[in-house]
Every structure is written in structure tokens, then in C-alpha cells.
Protein backbone atom coordinates (compact mmCIF):
# COMPACT_ATOMS: atom_id res chain seq x y z
CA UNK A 1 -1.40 -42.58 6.71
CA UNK A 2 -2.55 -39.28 7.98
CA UNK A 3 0.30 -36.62 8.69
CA UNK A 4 0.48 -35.97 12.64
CA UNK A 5 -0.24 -32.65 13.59
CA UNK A 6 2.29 -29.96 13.88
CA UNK A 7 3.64 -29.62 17.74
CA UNK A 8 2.63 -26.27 19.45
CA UNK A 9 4.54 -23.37 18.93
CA UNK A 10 4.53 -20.10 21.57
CA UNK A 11 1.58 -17.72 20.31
CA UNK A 12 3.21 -14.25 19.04
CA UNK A 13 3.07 -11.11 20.20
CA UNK A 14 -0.01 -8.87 17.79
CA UNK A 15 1.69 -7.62 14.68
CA UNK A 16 5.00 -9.77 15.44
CA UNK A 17 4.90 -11.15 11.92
CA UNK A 18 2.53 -10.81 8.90
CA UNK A 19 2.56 -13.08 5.53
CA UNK A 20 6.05 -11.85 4.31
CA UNK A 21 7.47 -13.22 7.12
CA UNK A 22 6.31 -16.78 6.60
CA UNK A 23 6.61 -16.42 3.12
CA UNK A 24 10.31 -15.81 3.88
CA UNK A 25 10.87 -18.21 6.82
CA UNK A 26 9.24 -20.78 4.21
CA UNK A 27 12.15 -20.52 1.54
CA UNK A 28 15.05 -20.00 3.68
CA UNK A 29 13.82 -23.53 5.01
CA UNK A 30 13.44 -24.93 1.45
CA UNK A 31 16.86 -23.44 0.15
CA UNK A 32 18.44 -24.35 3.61
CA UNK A 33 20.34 -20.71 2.77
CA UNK A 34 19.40 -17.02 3.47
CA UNK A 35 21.59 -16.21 -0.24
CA UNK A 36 19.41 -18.72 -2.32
CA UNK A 37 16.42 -17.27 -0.49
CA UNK A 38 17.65 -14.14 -1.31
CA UNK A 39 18.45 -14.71 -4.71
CA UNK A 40 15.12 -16.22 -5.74
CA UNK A 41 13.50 -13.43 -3.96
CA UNK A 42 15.91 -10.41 -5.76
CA UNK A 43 15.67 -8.94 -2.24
CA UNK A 44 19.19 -8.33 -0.46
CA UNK A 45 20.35 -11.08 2.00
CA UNK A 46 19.89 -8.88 4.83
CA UNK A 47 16.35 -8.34 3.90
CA UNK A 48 15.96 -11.97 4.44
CA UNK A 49 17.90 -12.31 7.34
CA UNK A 50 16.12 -9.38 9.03
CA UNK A 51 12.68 -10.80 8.39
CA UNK A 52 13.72 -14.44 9.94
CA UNK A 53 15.53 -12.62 13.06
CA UNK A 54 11.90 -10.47 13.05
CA UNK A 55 10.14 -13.50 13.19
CA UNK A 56 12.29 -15.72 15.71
CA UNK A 57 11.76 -12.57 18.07
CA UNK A 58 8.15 -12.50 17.67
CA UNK A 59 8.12 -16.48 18.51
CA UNK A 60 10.72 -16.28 21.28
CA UNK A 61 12.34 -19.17 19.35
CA UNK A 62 15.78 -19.91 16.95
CA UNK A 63 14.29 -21.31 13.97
CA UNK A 64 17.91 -21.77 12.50
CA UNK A 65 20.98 -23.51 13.38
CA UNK A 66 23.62 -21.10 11.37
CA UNK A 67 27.15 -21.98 10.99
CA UNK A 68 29.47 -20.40 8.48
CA UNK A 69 28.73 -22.66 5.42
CA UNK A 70 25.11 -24.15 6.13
CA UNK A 71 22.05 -23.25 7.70
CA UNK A 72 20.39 -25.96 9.80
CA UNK A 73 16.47 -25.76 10.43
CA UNK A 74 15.92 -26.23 14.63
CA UNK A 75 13.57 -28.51 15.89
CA UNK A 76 11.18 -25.22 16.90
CA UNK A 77 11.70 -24.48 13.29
CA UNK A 78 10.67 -27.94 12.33
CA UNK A 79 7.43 -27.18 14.08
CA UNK A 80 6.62 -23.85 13.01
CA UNK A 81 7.35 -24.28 9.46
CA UNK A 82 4.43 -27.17 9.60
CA UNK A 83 2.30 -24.24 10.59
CA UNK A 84 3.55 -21.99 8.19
CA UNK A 85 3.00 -24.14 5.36
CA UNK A 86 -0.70 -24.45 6.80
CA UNK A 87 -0.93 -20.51 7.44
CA UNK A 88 0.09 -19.99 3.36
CA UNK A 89 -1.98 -22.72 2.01
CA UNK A 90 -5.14 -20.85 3.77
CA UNK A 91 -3.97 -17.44 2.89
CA UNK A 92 -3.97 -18.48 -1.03
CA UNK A 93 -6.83 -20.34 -0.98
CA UNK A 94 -8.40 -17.11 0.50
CA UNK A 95 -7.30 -15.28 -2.47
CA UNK A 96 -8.32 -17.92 -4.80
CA UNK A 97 -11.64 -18.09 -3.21
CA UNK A 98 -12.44 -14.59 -3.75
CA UNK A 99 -11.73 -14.59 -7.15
CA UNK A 100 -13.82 -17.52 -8.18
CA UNK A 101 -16.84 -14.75 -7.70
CA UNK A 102 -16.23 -12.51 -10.52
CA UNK A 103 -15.15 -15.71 -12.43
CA UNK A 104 -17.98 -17.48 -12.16
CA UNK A 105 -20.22 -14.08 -13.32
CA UNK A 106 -18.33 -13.82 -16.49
CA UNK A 107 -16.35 -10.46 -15.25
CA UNK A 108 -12.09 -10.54 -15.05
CA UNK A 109 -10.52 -12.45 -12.47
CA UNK A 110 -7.32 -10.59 -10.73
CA UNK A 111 -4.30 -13.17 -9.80
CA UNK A 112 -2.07 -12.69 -7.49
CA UNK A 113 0.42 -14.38 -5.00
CA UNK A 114 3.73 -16.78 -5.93
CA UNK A 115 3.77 -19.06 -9.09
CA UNK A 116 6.97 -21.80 -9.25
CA UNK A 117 7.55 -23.43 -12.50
CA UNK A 118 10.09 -25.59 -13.57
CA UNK A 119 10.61 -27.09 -17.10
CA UNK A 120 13.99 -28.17 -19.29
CA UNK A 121 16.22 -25.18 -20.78
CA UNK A 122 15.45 -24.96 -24.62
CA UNK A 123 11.42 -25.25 -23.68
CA UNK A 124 11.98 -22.14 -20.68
CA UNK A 125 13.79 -20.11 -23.02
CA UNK A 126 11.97 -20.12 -26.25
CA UNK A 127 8.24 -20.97 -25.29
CA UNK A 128 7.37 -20.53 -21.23
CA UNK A 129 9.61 -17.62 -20.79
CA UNK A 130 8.19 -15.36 -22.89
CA UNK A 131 4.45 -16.64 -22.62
CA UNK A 132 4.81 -16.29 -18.32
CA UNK A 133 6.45 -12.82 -19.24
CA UNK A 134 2.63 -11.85 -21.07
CA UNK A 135 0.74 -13.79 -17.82
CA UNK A 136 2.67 -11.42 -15.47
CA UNK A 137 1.99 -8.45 -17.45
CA UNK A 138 -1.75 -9.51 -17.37
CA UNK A 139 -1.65 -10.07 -13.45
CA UNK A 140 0.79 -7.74 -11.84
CA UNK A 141 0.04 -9.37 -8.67
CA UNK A 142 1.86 -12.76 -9.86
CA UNK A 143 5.33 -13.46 -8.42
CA UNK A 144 6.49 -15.74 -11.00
CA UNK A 145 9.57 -18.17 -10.42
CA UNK A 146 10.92 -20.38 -13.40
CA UNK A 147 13.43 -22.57 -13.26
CA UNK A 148 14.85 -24.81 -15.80
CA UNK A 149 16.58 -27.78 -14.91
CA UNK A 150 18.24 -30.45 -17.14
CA UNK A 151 15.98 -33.22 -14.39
CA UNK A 152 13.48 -33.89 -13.44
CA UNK A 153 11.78 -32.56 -10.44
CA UNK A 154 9.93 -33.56 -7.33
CA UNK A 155 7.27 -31.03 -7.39
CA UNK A 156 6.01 -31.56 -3.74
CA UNK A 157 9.81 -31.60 -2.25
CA UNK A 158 10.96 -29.07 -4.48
CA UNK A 159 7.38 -26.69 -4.41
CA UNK A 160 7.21 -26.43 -8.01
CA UNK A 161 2.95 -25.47 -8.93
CA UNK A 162 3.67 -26.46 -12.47
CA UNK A 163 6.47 -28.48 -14.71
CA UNK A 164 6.17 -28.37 -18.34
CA UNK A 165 7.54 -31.38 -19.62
CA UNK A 166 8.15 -33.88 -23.02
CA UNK A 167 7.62 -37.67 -22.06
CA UNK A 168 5.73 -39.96 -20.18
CA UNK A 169 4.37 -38.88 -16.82
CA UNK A 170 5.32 -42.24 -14.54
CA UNK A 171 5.05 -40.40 -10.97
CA UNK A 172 1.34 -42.28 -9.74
CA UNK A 173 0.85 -38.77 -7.80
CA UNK A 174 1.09 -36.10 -10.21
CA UNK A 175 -2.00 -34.91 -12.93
CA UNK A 176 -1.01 -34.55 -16.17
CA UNK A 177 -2.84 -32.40 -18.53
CA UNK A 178 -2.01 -32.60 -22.08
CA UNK A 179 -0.36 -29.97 -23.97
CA UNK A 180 0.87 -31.30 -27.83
CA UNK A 181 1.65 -34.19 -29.17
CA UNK A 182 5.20 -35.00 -30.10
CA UNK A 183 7.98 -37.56 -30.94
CA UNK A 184 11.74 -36.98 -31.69
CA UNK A 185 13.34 -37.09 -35.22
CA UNK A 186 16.17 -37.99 -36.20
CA UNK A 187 18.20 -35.53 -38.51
CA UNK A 188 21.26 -34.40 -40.21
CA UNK A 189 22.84 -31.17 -42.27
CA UNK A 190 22.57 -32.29 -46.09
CA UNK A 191 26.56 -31.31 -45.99
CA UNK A 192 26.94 -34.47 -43.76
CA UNK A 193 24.54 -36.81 -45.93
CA UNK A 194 26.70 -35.72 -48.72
CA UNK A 195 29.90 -36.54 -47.02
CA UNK A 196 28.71 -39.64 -45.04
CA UNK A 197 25.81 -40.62 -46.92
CA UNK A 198 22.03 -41.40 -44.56
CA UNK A 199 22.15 -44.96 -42.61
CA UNK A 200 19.52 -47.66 -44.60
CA UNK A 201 18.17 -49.05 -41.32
CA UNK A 202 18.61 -48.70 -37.30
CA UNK A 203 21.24 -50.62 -36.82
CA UNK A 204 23.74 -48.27 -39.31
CA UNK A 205 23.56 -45.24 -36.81
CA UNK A 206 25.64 -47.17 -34.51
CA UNK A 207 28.20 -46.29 -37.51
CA UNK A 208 27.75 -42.79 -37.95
CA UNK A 209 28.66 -39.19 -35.76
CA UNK A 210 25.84 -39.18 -32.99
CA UNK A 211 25.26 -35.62 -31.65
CA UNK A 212 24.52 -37.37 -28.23
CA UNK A 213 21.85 -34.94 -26.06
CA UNK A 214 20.85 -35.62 -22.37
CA UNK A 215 18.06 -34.04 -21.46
CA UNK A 216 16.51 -34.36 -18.31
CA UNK A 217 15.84 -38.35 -17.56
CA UNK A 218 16.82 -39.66 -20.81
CA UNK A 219 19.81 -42.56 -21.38
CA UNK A 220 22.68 -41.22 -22.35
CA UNK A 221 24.07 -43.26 -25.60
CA UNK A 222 21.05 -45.36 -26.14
CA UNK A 223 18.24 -44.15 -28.38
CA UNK A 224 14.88 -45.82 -27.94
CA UNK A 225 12.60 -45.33 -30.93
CA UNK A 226 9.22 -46.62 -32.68
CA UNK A 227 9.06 -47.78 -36.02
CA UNK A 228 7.72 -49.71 -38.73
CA UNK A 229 8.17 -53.06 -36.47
CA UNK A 230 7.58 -52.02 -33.22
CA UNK A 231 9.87 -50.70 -30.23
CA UNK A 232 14.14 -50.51 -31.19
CA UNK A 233 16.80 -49.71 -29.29
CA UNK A 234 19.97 -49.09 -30.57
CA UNK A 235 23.53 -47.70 -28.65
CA UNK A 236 25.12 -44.79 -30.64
CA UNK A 237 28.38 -42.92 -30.09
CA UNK A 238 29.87 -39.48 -31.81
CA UNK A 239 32.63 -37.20 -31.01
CA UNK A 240 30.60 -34.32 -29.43
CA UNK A 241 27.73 -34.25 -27.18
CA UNK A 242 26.17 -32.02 -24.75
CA UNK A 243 22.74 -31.72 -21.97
CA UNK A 244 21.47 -28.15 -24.72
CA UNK A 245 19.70 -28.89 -27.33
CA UNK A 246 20.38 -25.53 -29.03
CA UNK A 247 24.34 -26.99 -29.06
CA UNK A 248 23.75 -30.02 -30.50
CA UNK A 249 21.55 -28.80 -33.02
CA UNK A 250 24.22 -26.26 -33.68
CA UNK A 251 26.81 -28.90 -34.94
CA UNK A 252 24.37 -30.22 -36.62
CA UNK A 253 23.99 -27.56 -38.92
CA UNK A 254 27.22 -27.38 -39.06
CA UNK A 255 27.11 -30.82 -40.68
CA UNK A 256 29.25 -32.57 -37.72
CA UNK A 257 26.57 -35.22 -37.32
CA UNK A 258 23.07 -36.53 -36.56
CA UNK A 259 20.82 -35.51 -34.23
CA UNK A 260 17.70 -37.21 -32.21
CA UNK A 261 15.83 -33.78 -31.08
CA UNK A 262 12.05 -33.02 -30.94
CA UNK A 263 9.99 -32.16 -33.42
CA UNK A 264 9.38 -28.83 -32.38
CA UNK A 265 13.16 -28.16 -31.91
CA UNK A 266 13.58 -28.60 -35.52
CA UNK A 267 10.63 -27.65 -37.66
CA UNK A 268 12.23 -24.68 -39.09
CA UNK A 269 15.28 -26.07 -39.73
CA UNK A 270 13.80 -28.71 -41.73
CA UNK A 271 11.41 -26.54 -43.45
CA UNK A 272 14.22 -24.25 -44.65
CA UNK A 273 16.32 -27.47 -45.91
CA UNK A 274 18.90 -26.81 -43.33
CA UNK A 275 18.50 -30.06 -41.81
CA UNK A 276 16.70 -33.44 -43.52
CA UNK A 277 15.42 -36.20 -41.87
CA UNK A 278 17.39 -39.30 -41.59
CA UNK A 279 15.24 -42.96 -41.19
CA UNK A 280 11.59 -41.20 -41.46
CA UNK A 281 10.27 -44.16 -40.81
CA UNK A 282 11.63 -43.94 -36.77
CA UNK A 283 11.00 -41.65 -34.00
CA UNK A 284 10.79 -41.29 -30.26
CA UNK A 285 7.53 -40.68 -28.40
CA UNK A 286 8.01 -37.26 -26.28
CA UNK A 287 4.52 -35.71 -25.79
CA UNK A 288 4.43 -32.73 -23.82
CA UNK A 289 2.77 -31.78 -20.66
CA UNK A 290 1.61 -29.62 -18.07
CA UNK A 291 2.17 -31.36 -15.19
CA UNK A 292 0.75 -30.63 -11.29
CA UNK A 293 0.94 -32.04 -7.92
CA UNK A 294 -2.47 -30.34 -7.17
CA UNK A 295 -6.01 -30.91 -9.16
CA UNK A 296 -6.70 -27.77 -10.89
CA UNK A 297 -10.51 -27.29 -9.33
CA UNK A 298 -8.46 -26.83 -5.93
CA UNK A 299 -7.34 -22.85 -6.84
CA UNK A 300 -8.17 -20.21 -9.31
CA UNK A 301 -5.20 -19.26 -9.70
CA UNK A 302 -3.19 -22.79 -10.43
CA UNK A 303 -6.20 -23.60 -13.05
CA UNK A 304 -6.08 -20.37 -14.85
CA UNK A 305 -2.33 -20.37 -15.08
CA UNK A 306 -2.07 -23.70 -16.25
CA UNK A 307 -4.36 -23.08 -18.58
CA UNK A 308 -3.00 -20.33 -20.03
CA UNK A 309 0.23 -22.48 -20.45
CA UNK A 310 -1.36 -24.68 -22.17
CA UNK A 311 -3.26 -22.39 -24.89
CA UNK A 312 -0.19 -20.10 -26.08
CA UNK A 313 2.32 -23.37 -26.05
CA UNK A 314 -0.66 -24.79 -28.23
CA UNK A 315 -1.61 -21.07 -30.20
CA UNK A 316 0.20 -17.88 -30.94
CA UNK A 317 3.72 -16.43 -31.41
CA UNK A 318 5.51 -19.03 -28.87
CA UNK A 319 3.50 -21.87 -29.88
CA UNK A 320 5.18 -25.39 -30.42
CA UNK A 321 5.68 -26.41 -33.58
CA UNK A 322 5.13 -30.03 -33.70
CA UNK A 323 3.48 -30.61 -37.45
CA UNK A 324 7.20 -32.66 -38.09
CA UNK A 325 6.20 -36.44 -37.66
């Protein structure tokens, strides 16, 4: 069903507000706090607060119900932020307009304007970080969020361009564009093979020290793999667990347990001997992928950035190692 169109809001005054403004107005409303706003900003909360009280003047209208612990959006607000989101959907599809012309002649294409991405922690930290750090560099004009989150997100509610992902893709309404292939192994220190000896089949885990990791939508205490007869589940339990890979793997090298991580979490270990594989023969399906709310033809800049994702998690020093199978 078509979206009704915004209500009216009072014309402003010339030069009552320009695109920072909005911009502004737009994430208070999201974070439902001038602080978070703020803080995702790195501008001072009075440089938030004066830009909203700028633009309520210019509109002769409260946009905010503020109390001392929450900030409420008004119904005026309601109506104006419909417009806003209109009024910043233009203004970057202005910018990514423009820049499809030197594209399409072969010449370097400037980006600029905001870039949200989400993903899990290990995968931000290791791999997007760093590889977002050399897009910025190469575009100045990018404001680049990332967030990681141990969830999943709802790109549209949350605003997210981009969430890098491992596992199926279920939402009907999101594009996903492949990034590796990938599947979680299970694995162990050889200090606790030699003290515990490696389980001869599936059901035997359920009698070892799990390392139990959460991340994001997975079960906690079940571990759903593939193997040599088809689709097994089996419910595992340990003394330690934790929602960071980089912890669990930790005790595992400390030879406190097994582990059920992905492939590229654990290439290095395994190639050095620290850790060894336990029940080859099973693993758990966790391609990953670039995942968008938008097509990528729509904008320049949400193609070319996604893109570029995709190439340096596939190629170069922050690539994902997922040879392990």
C-alpha cells in the first residue's frame, strides 16, 4: 500500500535551515536523544541542541517533547521529519547523480555524504574497520558510521546502508550480494585432545567442554551442522561461554575446550597447530554477505562502497581467510 503523503508543514523563513539541520533533526529523531545524536556525530550536545532549537525557530514549530530522561518526537515533528527524510534522499541522490558523469567516462568518481554500517564485533574489528578506514582516506567527503552489534539489524528502522553479515539472508526485502563462502569448524587446543581425547561422532560433544558462542541470531546451546548424512543437531554444554569470538577462541587455546567458530576466525590458528580440528567431517554453513535494503544501481555512492567491501574482504591485507573447510 502506498505511504500517505507527509501533512503540510509552515514554509521557513530563506536561510532558516540548510542540510545540517535536517541531517541533525533526522538523528535526534532516530536516537530519540540529543547525547546519542551527539555522540554518533562527535559534535558536542549543544551543537545538536542548537541546530534543532535553529530549526524549530525557522518552522515556528516544537519538533520535540523533552523531559528530563527522554525526548519525545511532536506530532509537527512527525510531519516534518517525513519531509526531511524526502529533502535528504533528493539531496544524495543529487550528489550521486553528478558523479555517475565522470564514472561513466572512465575518470575518478569523488564520494561524499553519510555511510552507516553495521556488522558483528570480531568481523568490524579485524576486516571492515580497517578496510572503511582506507575508503575514507580515499573519499574524504565520506562520513562513515560503523557499528557492531552482537544482532541482527533492521536496516530500514535502524538506517543502516550496509550490514556485513555470516548466514542466511531470510528478510524477503533485503539484496544480498555475495561476499565468501564459509562454514564453521569445530576445534580444540591439542593440550585438550591430549587430556580429553577428540569425540568419534556428533553425539560425543554433548560429553565434552563446549566453548558456547552467541553471535548475533544463533541458538545458544544447540549446534546445527552438515555432515556426511545430512543436517544434525546436537545440544552441548561447557563451563565457559561468551557473545566474542576472540574470548572463546582464547580458552580455547588455552586448551579449556572446543570451539564451533568460522573458518576465517581460525585459519591461522590451525595452520600454526595451535588449534586442530575436531569431527572434520561436520560443519556449519555461515556464508558471508553484503547485505542492503536498497538495489545498488539506485546511488553511486552505495554501489561503489559496497563494492569496495566486497573486494578487500575478498583480496588484500584484511581479506577473509576462509580456505579451512
Amino acid at each position: 500500500m502506498a505511504r500517505p503523503a507527509p501533512a503540510p508543514i509552515p514554509k521557513p523563513p530563506a536561510k532558516g535551515w540548510d542540510l545540517d539541520h535536517l541531517r541533525v533533526f533526522a538523528l535526534v529523531a532516530r536516537r530519540a536523544s540529543f547525547v546519542a545524536a551527539a555522540t554518533e556525530l562527535g559534535m558536542s550536545p549543544a551543537y545538536v541542541s542548537k541546530r534543532v532549537a535553529e530549526l524549530e525557530r525557522a518552522l515556528g514549530v516544537a519538533l520535540f517533547h523533552r523531559t528530563t530522561r527522554r525526548v519525545l518526537i511532536s506530532e509537527a515533528g512527525d510531519a516534518a521529519l517525513a519531509w526531511t527524510l524526502r529533502v535528504l534522499e533528493a539531496a544524495d541522490r543529487l550528489q550521486d547523480s553528478v558523479a555517475m558523469t565522470p564514472e561513466a567516462a572512465g575518470e575518478p568518481v569523488t564520494l561524499s555524504g553519510p555511510l552507516r554500517i553495521s556488522t558483528s564485533l570480531r568481523l568490524g574489528r579485524h576486516h571492515v574497520s580497517p578496510i572503511l578506514a582506507e575508503l575514507q582516506a580515499r573519499h574524504p567527503g565520506l562520513e562513515i558510521w560503523l557499528e557492531l552489534l552482537d544482532r541482527r539489524v533492521d536496516l530500514l528502522a535502524e538506517g543502516f546502508d550496509i550490514d556485513i553479515r555470516m548466514g542466511e539472508v531470510a528478510e524477503p526485502h533485503l539484496i544480498a550480494h555475495p561476499v565468501a563462502r564459509n562454514a564453521r569448524v569445530l576445534c580444540a587446543a591439542p593440550s585438550y585432545v591430549a587430556r580429553r581425547g577428540l569425540p568419534q561422532n556428533l553425539a560425543e560433544l554433548a560429553g565434552h567442554d563446549c566453548l558456547l558462542y552467541r553471535e548475533r541470531h544463533q541458538t545458544f546451546g544447540v549446534w546445527r551442522l552438515s555432515g556426511p548424512d545430512g543436517p544434525a543437531s546436537v545440544r552441548v554444554t561447557g563451563p565457559m561461554g561468551s557473545n566474542h569470538s576472540d574470548i572463546v577462541r582464547n580458552w580455547a587455546l588455552d586448551g579449556r575446550g572446543i570451539i564451533l567458530l568460522a573458518s576465517w576466525d581460525v585459519a591461522e590458528q590451525l595452520r600454526r597447530g595451535e588449534l586442530v580440528r575436531v569431527l572434520p567431517g561436520y560443519h556449519q554453513g555461515a556464508d558471508v554477505w553484503a547485505v542492503t535494503a536498497a538495489r545498488l544501481d539506485q546511488t553511486v555512492r552505495l554501489r561503489l562502497c559496497t563494492q569496495f567491501l566486497i573486494e578487500r574482504l575478498q583480496r588484500g591485507a584484511h581479506a577473509l581467510d576462509t580456505s579451512v573447510r
